[in-house]
Protein backbone atom coordinates (compact mmCIF):
# COMPACT_ATOMS: atom_id res chain seq x y z
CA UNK A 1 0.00 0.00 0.00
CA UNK A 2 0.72 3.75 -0.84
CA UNK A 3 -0.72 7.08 0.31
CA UNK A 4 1.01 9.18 -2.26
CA UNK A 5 0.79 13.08 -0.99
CA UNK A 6 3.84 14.45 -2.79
CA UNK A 7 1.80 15.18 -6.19
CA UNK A 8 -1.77 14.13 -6.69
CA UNK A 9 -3.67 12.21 -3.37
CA UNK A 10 -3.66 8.57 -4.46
CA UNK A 11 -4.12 5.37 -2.61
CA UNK A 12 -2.06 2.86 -4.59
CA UNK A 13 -1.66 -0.94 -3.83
CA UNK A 14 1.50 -2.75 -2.87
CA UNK A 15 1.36 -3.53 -6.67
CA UNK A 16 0.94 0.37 -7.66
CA UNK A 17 -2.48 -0.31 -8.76
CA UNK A 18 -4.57 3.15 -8.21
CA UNK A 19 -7.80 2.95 -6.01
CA UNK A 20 -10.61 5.17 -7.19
CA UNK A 21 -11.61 7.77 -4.58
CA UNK A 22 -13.76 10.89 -5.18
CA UNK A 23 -12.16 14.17 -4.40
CA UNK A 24 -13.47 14.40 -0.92
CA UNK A 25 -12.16 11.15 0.37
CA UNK A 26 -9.02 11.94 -1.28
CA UNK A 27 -9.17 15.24 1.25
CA UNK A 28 -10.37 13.40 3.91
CA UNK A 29 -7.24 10.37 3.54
CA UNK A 30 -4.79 13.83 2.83
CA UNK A 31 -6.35 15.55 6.29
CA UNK A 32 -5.37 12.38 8.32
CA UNK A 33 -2.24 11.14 6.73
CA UNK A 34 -0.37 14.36 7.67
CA UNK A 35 -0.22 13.19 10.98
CA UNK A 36 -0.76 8.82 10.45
CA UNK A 37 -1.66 7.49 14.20
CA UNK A 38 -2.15 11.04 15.79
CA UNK A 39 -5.83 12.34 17.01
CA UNK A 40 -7.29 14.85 14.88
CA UNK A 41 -10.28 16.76 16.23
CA UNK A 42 -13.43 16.84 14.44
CA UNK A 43 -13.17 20.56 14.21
CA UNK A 44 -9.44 20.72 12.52
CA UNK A 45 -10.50 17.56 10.42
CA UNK A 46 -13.43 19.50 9.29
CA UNK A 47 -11.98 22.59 7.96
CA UNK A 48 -9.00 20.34 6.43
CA UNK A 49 -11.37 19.10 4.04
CA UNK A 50 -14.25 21.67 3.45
CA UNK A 51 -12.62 24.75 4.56
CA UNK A 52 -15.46 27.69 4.04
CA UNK A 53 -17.68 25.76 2.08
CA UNK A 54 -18.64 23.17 4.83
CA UNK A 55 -21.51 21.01 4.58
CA UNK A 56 -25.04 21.59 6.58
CA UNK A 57 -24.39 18.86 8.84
CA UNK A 58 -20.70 18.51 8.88
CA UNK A 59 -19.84 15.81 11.49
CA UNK A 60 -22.33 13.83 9.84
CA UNK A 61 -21.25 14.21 6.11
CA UNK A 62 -17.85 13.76 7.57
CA UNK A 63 -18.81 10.18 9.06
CA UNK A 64 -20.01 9.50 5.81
CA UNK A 65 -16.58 10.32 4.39
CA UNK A 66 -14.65 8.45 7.06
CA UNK A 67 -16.78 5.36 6.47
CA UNK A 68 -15.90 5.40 2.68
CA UNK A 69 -11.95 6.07 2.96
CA UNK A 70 -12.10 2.81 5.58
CA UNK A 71 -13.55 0.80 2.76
CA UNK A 72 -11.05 1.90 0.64
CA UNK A 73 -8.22 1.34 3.03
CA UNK A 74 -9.45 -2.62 3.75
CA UNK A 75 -9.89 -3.00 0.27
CA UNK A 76 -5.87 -2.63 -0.67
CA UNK A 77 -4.84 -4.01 2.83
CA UNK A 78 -1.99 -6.34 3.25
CA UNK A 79 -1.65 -9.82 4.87
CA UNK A 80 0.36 -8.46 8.04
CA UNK A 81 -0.40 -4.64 7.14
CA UNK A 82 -3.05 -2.62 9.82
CA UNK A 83 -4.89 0.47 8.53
CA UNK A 84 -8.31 1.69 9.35
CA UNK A 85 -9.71 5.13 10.00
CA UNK A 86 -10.62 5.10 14.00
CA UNK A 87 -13.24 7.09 15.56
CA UNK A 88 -12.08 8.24 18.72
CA UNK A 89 -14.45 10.88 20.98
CA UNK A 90 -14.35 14.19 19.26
CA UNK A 91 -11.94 13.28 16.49
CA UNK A 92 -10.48 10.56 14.32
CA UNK A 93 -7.12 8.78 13.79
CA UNK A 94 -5.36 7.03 10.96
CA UNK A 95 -4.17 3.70 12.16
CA UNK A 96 -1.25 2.95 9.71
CA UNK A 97 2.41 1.99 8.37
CA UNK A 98 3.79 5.89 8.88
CA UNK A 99 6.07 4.82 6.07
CA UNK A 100 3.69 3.55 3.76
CA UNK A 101 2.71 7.99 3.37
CA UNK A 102 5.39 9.42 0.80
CA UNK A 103 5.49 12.65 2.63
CA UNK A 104 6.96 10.53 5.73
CA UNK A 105 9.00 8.82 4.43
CA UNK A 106 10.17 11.67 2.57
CA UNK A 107 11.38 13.23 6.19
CA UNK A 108 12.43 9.96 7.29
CA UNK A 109 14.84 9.75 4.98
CA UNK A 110 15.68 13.39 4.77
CA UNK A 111 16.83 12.63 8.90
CA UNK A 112 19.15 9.48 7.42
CA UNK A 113 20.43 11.59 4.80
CA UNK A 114 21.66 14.88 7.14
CA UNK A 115 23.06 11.98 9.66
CA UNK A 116 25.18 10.17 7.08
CA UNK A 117 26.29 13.71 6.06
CA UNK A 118 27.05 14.27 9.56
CA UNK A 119 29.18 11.36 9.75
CA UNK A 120 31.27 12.34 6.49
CA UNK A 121 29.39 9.92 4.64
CA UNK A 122 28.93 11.55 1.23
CA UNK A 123 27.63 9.01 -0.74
CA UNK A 124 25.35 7.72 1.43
CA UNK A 125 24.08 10.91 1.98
CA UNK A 126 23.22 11.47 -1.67
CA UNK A 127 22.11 8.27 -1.92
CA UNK A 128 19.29 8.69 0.93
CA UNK A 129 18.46 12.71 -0.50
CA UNK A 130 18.13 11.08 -4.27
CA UNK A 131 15.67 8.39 -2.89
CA UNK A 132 13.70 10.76 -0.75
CA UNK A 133 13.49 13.67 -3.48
CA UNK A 134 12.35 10.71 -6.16
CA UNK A 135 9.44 10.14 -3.95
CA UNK A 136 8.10 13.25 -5.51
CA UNK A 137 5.66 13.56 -8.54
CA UNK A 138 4.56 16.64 -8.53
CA UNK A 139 3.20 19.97 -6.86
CA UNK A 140 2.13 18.07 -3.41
CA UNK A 141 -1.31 17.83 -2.26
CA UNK A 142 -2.03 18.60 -6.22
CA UNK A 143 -5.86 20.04 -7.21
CA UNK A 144 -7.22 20.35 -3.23
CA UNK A 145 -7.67 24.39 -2.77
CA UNK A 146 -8.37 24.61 0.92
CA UNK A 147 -6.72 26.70 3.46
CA UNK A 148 -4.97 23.87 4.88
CA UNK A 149 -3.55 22.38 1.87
CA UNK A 150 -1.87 25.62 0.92
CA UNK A 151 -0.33 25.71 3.97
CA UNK A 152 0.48 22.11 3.83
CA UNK A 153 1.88 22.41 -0.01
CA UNK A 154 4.09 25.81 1.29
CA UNK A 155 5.68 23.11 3.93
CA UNK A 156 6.47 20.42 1.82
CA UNK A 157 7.86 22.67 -0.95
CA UNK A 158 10.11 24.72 1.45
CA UNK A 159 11.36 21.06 2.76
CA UNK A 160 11.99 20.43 -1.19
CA UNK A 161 14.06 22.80 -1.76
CA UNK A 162 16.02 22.47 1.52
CA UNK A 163 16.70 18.98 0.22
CA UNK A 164 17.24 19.59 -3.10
CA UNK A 165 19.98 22.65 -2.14
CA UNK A 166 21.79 19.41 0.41
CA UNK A 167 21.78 17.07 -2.13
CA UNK A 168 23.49 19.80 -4.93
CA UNK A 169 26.07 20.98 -2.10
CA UNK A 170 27.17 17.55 -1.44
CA UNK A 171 27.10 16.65 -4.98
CA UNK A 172 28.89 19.74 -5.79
CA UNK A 173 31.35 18.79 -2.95
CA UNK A 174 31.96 15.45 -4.74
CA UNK A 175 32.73 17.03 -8.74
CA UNK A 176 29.53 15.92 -10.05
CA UNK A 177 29.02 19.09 -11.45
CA UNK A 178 27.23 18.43 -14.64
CA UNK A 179 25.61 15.70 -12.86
CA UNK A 180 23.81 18.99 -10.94
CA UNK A 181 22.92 21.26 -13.47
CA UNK A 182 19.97 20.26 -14.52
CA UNK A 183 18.32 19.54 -10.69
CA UNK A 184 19.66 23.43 -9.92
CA UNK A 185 18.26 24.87 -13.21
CA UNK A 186 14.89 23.23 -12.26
CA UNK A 187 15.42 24.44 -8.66
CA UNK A 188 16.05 27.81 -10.29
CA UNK A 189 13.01 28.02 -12.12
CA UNK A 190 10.81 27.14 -9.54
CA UNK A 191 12.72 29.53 -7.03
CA UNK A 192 13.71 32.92 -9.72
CA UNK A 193 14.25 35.04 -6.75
CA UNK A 194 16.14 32.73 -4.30
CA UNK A 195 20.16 33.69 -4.53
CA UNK A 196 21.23 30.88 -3.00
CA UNK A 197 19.72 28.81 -5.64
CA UNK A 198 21.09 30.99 -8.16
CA UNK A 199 24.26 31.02 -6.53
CA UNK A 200 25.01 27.13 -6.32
CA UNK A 201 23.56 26.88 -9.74
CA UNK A 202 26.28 29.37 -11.53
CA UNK A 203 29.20 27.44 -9.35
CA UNK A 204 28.24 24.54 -10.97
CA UNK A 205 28.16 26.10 -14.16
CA UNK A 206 31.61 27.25 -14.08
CA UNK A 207 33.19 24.14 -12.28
CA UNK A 208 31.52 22.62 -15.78
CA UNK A 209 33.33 24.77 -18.11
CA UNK A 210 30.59 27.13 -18.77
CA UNK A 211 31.27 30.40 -17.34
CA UNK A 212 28.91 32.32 -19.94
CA UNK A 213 26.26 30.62 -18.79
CA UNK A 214 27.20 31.17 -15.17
CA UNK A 215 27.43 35.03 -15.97
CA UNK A 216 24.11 34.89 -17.62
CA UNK A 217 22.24 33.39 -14.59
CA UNK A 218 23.41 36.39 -12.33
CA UNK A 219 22.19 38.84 -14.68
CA UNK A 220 18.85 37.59 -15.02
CA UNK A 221 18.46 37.17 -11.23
CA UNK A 222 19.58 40.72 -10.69
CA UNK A 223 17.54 41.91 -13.22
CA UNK A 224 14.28 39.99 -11.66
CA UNK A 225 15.55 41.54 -8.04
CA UNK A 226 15.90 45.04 -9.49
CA UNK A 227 12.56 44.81 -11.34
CA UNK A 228 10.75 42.96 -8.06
CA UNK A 229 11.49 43.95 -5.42
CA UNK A 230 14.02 46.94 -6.44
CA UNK A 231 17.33 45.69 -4.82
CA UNK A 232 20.79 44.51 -5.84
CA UNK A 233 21.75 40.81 -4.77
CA UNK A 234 22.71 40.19 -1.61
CA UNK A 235 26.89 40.51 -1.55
CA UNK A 236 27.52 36.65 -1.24
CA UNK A 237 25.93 36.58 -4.57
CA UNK A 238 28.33 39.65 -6.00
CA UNK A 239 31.18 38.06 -4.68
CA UNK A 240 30.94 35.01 -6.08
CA UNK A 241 29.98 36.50 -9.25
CA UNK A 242 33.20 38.31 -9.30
CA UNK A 243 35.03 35.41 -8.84
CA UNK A 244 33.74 33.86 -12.20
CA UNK A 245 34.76 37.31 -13.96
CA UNK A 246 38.12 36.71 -12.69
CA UNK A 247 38.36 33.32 -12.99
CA UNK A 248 39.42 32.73 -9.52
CA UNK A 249 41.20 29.66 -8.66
CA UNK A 250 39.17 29.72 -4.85
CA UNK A 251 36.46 28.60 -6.99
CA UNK A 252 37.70 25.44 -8.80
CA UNK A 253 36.99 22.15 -7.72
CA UNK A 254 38.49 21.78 -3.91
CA UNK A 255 36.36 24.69 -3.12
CA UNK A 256 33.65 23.51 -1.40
CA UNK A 257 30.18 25.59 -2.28
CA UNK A 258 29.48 26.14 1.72
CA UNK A 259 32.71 28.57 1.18
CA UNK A 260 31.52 30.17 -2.18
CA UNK A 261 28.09 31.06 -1.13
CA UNK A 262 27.80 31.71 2.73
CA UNK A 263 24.78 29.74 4.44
């Protein structure tokens, strides 16, 4: 089994098979897998799902719901695998595998990737961020327009990128600079304004031989800062860019990014 938050809200089986669900149940399995085996009162549960435009009878429509995500659950349950939706007084719980939701184990692994790091261990730790970040497919919580999915969605994302930005640093660390272009010009794109985005992605630019390009992404970020938000970039940003004008040795290789763009 699969509750699949990071992109649309699926229910998948061990065999990736997707279970129908109508938008509401898909809400309703979202609202309670944020939190898998923690009490959620009927009140938060509510305006997870329906927001403003609640129902006449809520706790009542939202039995109704909770009754048809349990279905759904039993029908794609595993031979040794729990899950049920509990009704507990004045809330409900989702009794399940925490690592059967993406967005857990997304975090899970996040944790075993900043330990290995932690411990020097490079390559493990790019091995743990690739696995966590290919968990992802798509904008999380995708199509559900409540209050509490935006805020949910503006989470996960910032956790993204943190990841993302780890997993280029590290790789960057290790000469897989090509390797990194792509995942930082994607990271660019979705963050225009972020510097130290823009920052990691024109070191790996020039450690690749392409200091034109490099140049060009610092233009077009201070041009989108000046025409924004009406300010220069930051000087971390100017200094590094300075150092690609003068091709500055500091910058090769054994220079590790933490010392080219300041934290």
């Amino acid at each position: 089994m699969n509750v699949q938050l990071l992109g649309c809200v699926e229910l998948r089986t061990a065999v990736g098979d997707r279970v129908s669900m109508s938008p509401a149940v898909g809400l309703l399995l979202a609202a309670l897998a944020w939190s898998p085996n923690a009490f959620v009162a009927d009140e938060d549960v509510i305006d997870r799902v329906w927001d403003e435009t609640r129902p006449a009878h809520p706790r009542n429509a939202l039995y109704t719901l909770a009754t048809r995500l349990r279905k759904a659950l039993q029908s794609v349950g595993t031979t040794g695998v729990d899950c049920d939706v509990i009704r507990r007084r004045g809330g409900y719980v989702l009794a399940i595998d925490e690592e059967v939701v993406d967005a857990f184990r997304f975090r899970l692994l996040v944790r075993h990737a900043r330990s290995a790091a932690s411990r020097g261990e490079d390559e493990h730790a790019l091995s743990f961020y690739d696995e966590a970040l290919s968990l992802w497919h798509g904008d999380p919580l995708s199509g559900m327009q409540t209050t509490w999915a935006d805020a949910a969605r503006v989470t996960l994302r910032h956790e993204r990128r943190t990841a993302m930005l780890k997993s280029a640093e590290i790789g960057l660390h290790l000469e897989r600079h090509d390797e990194y272009v792509p995942h930082l010009y994607q990271l660019a794109g979705a963050h225009p304004l972020d510097e130290r985005v823009t920052g990691l992605l024109m070191l790996a630019l020039y450690r690749s031989g392409r200091q034109d390009e490099a140049l060009r992404c610092f233009r077009l970020i201070r041009s989108r800062l000046l025409d924004e938000l009406g300010d220069e970039p930051g000087h971390d940003l100017r200094a590094l860019h300075e150092q690609i004008l003068r091709r500055d040795e500091k910058i090769r290789s054994d220079y590790s990014p933490q010392d080219a763009l300041a934290s």
